[in-house]
C-alpha atoms as a PDB file:
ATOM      1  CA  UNK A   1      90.435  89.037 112.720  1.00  0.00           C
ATOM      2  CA  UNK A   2      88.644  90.277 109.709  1.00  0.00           C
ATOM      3  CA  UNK A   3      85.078  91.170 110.090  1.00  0.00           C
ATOM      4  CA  UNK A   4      82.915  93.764 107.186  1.00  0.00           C
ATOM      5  CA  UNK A   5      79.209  94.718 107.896  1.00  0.00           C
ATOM      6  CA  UNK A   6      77.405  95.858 105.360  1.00  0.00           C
ATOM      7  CA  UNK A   7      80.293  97.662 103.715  1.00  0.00           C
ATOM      8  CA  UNK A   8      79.107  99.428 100.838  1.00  0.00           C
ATOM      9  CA  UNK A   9      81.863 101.384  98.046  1.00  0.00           C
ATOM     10  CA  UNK A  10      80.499 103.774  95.057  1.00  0.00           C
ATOM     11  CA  UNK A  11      82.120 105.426  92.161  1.00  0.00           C
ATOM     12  CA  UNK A  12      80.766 108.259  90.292  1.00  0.00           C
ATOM     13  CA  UNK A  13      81.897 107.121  86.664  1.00  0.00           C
ATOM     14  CA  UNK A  14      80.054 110.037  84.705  1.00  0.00           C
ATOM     15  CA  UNK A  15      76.544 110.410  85.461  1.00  0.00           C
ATOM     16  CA  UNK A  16      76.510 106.871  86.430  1.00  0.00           C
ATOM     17  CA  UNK A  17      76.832 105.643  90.044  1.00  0.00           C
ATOM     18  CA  UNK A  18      78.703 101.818  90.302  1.00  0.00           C
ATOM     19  CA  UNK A  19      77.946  99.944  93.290  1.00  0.00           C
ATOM     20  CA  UNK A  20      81.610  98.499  93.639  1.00  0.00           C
ATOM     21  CA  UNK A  21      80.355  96.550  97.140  1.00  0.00           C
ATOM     22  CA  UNK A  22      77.291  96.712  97.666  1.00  0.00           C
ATOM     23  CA  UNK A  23      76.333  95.493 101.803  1.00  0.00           C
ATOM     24  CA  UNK A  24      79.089  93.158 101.801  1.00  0.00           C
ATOM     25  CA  UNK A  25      79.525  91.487 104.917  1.00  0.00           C
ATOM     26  CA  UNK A  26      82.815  88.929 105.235  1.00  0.00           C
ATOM     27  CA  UNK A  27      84.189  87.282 108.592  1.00  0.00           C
ATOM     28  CA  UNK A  28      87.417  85.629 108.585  1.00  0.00           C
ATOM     29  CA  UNK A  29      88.768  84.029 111.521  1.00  0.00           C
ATOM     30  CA  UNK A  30      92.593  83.913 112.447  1.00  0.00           C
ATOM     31  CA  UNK A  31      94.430  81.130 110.957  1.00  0.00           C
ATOM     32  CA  UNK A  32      92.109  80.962 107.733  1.00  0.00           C
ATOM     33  CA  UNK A  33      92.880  80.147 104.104  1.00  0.00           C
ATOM     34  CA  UNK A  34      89.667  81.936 102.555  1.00  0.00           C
ATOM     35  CA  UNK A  35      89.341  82.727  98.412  1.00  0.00           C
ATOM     36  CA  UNK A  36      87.349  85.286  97.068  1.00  0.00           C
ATOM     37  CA  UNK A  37      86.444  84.276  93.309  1.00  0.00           C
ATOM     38  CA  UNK A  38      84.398  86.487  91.076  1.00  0.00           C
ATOM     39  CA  UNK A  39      84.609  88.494  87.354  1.00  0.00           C
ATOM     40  CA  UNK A  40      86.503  91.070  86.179  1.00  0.00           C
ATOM     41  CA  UNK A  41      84.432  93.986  87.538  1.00  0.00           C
ATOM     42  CA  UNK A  42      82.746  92.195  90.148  1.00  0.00           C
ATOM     43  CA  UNK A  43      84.541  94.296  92.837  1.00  0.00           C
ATOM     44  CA  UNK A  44      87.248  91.841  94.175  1.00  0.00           C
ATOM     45  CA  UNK A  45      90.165  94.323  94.078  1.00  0.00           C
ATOM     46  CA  UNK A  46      88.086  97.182  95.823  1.00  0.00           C
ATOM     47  CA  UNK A  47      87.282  94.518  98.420  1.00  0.00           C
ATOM     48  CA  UNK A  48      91.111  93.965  98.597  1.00  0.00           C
ATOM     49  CA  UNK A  49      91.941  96.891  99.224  1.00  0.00           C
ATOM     50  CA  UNK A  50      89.232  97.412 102.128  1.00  0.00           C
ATOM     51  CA  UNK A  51      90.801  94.923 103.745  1.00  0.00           C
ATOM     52  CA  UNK A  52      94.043  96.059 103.472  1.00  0.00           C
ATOM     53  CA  UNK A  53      93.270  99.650 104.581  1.00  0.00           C
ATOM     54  CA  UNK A  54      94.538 100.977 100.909  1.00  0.00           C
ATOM     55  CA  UNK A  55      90.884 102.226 101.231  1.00  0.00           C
ATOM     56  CA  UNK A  56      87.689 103.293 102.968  1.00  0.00           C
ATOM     57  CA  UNK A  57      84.294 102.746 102.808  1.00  0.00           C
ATOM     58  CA  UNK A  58      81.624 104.798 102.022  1.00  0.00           C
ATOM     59  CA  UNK A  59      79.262 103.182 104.477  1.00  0.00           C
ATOM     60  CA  UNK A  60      79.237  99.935 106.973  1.00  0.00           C
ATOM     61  CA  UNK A  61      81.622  99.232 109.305  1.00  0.00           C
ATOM     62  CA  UNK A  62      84.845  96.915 109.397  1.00  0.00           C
ATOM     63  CA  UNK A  63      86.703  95.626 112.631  1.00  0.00           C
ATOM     64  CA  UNK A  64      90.600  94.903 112.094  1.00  0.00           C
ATOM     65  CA  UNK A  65      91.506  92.345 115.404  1.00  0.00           C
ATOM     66  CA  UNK A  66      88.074  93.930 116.988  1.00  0.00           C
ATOM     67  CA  UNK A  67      88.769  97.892 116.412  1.00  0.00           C
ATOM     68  CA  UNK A  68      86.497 100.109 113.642  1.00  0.00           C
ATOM     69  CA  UNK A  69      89.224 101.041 110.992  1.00  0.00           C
ATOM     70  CA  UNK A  70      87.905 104.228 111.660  1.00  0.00           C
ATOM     71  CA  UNK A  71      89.123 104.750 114.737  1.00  0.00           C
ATOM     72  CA  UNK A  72      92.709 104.816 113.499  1.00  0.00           C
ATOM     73  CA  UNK A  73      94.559 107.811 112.533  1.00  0.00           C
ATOM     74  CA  UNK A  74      96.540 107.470 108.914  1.00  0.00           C
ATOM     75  CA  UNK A  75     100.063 106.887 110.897  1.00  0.00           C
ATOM     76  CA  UNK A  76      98.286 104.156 112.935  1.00  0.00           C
ATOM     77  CA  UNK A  77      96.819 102.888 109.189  1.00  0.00           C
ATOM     78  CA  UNK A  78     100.139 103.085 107.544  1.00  0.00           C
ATOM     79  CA  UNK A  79     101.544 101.226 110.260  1.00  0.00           C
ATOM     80  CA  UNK A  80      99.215  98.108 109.992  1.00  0.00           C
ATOM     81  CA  UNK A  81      99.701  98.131 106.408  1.00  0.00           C
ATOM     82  CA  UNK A  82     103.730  97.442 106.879  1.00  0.00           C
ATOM     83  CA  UNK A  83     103.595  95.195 109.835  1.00  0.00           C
ATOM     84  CA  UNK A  84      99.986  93.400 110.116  1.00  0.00           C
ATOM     85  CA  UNK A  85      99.534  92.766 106.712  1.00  0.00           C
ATOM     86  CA  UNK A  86     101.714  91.604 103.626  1.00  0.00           C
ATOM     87  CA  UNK A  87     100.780  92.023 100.042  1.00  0.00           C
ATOM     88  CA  UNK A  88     101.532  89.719  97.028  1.00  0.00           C
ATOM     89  CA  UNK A  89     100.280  91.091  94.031  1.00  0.00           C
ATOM     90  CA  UNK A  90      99.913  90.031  90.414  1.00  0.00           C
ATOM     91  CA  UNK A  91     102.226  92.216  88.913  1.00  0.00           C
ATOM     92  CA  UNK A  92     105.109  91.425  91.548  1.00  0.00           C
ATOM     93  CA  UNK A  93     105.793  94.849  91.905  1.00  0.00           C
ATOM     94  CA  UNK A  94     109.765  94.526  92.883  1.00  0.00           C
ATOM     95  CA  UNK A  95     111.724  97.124  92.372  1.00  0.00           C
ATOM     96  CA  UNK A  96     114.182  96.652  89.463  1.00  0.00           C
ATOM     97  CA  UNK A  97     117.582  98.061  90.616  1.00  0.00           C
ATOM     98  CA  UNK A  98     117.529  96.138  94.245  1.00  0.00           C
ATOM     99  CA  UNK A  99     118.534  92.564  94.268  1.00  0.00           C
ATOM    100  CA  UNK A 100     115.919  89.898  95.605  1.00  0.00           C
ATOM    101  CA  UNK A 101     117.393  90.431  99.403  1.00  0.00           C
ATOM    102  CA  UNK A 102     117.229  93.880  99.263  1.00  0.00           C
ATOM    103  CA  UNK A 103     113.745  93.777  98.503  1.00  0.00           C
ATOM    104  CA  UNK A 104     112.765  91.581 101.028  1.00  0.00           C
ATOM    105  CA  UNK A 105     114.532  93.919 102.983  1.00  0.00           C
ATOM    106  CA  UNK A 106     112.777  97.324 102.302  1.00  0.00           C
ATOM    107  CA  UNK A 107     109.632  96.724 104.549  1.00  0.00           C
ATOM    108  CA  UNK A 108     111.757  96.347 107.935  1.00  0.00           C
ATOM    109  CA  UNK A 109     114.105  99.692 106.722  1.00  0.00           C
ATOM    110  CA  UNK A 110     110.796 101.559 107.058  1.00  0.00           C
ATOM    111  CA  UNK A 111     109.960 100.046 110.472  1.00  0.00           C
ATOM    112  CA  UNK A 112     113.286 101.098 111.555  1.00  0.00           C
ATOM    113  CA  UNK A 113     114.519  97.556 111.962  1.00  0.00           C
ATOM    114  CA  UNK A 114     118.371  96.744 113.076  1.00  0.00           C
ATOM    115  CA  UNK A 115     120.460  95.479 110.376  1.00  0.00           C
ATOM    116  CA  UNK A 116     121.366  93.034 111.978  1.00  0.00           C
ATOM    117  CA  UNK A 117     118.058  91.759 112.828  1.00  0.00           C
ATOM    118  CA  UNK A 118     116.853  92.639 109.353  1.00  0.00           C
ATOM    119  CA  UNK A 119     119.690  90.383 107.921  1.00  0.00           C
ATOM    120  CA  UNK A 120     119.070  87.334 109.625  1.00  0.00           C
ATOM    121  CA  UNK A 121     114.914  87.957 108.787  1.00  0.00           C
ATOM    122  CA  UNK A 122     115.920  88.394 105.595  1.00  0.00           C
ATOM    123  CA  UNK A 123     117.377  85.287 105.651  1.00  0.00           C
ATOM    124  CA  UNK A 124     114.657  83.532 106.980  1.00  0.00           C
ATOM    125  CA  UNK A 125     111.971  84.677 104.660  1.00  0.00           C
ATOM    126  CA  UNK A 126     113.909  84.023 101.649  1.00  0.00           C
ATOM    127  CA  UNK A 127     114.862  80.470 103.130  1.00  0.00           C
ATOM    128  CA  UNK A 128     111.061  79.553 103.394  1.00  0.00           C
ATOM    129  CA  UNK A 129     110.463  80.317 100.146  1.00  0.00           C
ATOM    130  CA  UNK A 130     113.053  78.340  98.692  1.00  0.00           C
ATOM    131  CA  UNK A 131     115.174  81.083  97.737  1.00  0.00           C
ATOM    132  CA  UNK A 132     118.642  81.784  99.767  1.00  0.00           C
ATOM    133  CA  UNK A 133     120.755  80.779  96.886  1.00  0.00           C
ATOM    134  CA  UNK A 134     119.169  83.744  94.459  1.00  0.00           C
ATOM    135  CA  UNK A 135     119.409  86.482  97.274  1.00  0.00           C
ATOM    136  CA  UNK A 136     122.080  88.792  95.666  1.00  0.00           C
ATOM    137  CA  UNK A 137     120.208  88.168  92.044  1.00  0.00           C
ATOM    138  CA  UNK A 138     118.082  91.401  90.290  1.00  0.00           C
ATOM    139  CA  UNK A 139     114.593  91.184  89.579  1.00  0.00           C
ATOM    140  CA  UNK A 140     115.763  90.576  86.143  1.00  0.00           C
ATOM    141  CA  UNK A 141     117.964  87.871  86.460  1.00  0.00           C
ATOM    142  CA  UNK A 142     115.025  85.774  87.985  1.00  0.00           C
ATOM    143  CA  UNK A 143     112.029  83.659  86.271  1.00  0.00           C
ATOM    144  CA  UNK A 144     108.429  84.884  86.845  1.00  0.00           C
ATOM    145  CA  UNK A 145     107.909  82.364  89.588  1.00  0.00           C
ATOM    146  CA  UNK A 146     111.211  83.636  91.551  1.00  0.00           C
ATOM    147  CA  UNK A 147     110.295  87.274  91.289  1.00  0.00           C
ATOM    148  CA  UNK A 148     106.824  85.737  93.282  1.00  0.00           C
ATOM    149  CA  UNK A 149     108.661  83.785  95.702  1.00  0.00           C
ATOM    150  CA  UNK A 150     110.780  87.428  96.575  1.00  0.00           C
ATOM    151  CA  UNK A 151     107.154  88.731  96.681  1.00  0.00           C
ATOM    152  CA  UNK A 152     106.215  86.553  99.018  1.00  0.00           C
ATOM    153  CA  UNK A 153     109.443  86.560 101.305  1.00  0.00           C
ATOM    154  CA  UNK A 154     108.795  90.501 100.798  1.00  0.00           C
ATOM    155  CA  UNK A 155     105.180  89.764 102.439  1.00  0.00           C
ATOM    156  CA  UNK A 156     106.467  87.456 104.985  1.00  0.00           C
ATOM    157  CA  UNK A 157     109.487  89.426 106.331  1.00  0.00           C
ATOM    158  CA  UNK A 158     106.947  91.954 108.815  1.00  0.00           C
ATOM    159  CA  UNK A 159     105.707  88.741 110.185  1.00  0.00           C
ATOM    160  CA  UNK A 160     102.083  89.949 109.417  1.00  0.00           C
ATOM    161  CA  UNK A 161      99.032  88.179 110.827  1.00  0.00           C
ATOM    162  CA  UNK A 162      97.399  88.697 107.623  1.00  0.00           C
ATOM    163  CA  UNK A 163      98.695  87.983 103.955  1.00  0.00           C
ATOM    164  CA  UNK A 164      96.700  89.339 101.260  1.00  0.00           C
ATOM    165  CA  UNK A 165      97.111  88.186  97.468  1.00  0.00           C
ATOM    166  CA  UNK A 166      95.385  89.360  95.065  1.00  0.00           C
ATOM    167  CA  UNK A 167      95.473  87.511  91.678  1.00  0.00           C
ATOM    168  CA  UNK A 168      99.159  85.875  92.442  1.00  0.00           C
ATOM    169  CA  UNK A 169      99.648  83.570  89.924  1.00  0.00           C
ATOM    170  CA  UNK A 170      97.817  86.014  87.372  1.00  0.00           C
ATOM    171  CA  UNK A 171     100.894  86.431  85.410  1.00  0.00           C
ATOM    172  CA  UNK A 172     102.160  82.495  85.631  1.00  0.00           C
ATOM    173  CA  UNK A 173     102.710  79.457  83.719  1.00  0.00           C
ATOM    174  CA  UNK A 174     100.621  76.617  85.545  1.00  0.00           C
ATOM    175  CA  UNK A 175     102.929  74.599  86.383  1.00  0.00           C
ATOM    176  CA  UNK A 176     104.980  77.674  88.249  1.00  0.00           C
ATOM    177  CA  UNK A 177     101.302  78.484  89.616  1.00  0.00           C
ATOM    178  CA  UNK A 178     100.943  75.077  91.135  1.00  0.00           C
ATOM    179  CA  UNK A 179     104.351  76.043  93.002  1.00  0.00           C
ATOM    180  CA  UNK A 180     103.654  78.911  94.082  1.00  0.00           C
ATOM    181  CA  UNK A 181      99.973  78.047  95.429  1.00  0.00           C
ATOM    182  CA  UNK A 182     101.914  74.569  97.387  1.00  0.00           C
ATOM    183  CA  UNK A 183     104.045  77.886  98.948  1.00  0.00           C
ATOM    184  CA  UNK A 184     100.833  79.443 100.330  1.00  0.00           C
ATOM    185  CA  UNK A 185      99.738  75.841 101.219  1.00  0.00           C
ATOM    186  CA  UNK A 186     102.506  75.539 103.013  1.00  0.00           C
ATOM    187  CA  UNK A 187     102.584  79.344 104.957  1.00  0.00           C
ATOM    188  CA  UNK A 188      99.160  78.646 106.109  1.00  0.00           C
ATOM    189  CA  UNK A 189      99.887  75.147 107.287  1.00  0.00           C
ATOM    190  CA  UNK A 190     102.583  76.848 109.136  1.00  0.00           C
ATOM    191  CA  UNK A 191      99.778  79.193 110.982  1.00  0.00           C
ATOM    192  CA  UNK A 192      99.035  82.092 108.489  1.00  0.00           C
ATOM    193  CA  UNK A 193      95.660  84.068 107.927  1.00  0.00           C
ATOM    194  CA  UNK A 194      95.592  84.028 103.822  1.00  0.00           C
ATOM    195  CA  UNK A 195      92.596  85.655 101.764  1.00  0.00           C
ATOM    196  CA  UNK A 196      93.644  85.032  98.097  1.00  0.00           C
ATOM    197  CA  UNK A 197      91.550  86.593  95.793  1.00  0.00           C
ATOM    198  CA  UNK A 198      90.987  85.008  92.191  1.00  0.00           C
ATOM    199  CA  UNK A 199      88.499  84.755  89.385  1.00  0.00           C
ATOM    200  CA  UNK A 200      90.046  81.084  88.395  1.00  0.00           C
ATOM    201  CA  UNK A 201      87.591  78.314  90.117  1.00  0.00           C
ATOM    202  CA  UNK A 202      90.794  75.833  90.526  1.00  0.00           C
ATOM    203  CA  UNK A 203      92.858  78.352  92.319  1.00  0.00           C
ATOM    204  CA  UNK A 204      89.881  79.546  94.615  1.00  0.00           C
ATOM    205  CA  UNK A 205      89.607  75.767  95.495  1.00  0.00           C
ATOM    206  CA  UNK A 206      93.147  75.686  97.189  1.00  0.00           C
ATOM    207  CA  UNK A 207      91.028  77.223 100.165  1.00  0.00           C
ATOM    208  CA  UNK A 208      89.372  76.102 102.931  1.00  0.00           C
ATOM    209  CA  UNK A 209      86.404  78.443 102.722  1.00  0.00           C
ATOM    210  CA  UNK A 210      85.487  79.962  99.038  1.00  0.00           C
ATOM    211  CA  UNK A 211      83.372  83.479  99.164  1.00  0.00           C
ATOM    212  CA  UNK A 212      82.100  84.372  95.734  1.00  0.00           C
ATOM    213  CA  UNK A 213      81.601  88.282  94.564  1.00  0.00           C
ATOM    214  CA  UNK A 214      79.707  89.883  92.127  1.00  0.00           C
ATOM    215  CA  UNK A 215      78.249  93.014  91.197  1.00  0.00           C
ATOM    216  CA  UNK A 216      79.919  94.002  94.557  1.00  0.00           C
ATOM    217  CA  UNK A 217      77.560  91.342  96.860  1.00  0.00           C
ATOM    218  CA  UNK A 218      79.260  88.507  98.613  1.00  0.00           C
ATOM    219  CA  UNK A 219      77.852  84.977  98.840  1.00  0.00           C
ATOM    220  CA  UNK A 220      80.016  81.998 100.781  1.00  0.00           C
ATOM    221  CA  UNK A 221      80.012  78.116  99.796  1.00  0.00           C
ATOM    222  CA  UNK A 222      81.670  75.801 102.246  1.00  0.00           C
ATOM    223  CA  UNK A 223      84.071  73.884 100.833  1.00  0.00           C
ATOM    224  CA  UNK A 224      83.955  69.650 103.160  1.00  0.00           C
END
């Protein structure tokens, strides 16, 4: 599914040039659950967003389901973003004046989705993430851990083959972590391709495969 060669990233920060990945080379297969654990700085969210086509490389090569990336045009890039992969970040990032459903909902408005279809997948997403009964609720009106689980439904909704989550219990109490990591458990017991990036060792563990980064290099441990 996922597969970087030697994919190298630089900033120019001043007269200084930062190695954000430096020859990283990843492979994950469909069906994973693989962690990426490193520092502040290390390069984890530039990887991220590699791998979710938010960006490009300055060198090396990386295969999405066997194509370069750069053989896509933007419109073909854009469209993997909203239906091959789903986000869950940090921060939430809900949008305050739509209720939980609604913003479940927005992905599947942009892929010109039916409403009636979008209802009823709506419905669904919510449903697996233990949701249905806050679906007319604000961002607002929910605890941290809810505004996650919308996040998630939100991610699930384009029935991506890839869900990437960066940091997701970041802004959590543990025990509301713990829930929400038995969710992701639970999506890729159900068949899901997860990469959940982290710099917490515990979290990192809920994998099957743990990849560690730093100073933009990758190194794997294989977890029995």
């Amino acid at each position: 599914m996922i597969e970087l060669r030697d994919i190298t990233k630089i900033y120019q920060i001043g007269e200084e040039r930062v190695h954000a990945l430096d020859h990283a080379n990843l492979h994950v297969r469909p069906h994973e659950f693989v962690s990426i654990i490193g520092p502040s700085g290390s390069g984890k969210s530039t990887l991220m967003n590699i791998i979710g086509c938010l960006d490009i490389a300055d060198a090396g090569e990386y295969l999405l389901d066997g194509t370069p990336i750069e053989d896509y045009t933007e419109n073909q890039l854009a469209d993997i973003r909203n239906r091959k992969i789903g986000f869950v970040f940090q921060s939430f990032n809900l949008i305050p004046k739509l209720t939980a459903e609604e913003n479940v909902e927005l992905p599947l408005i942009y892929q010109k989705i039916k409403k009636t279809e979008r209802q009823q997948r709506v419905a669904e997403a919510l449903e697996r993430v233990g949701l249905s009964n806050r679906a007319k609720h604000l961002p607002t009106e929910l605890s941290g851990g809810q505004q996650q689980r919308v996040a998630v439904a939100r991610a699930l909704v384009t029935r991506p083959s890839l869900i990437l989550a960066d940091e997701p219990t970041g802004n959590l109490d543990s025990k509301t972590s713990r829930e929400i990591l038995q969710l992701f458990q639970e999506l890729h017991q159900q068949g899901n391709t997860i990469v959940l990036i982290t710099h917490d060792n515990d979290i990192a563990r809920q994998a099957k495969r743990i990849v560690h980064i730093l100073d933009g290099r990758l190194t794997e441990v294989t977890l029995e």
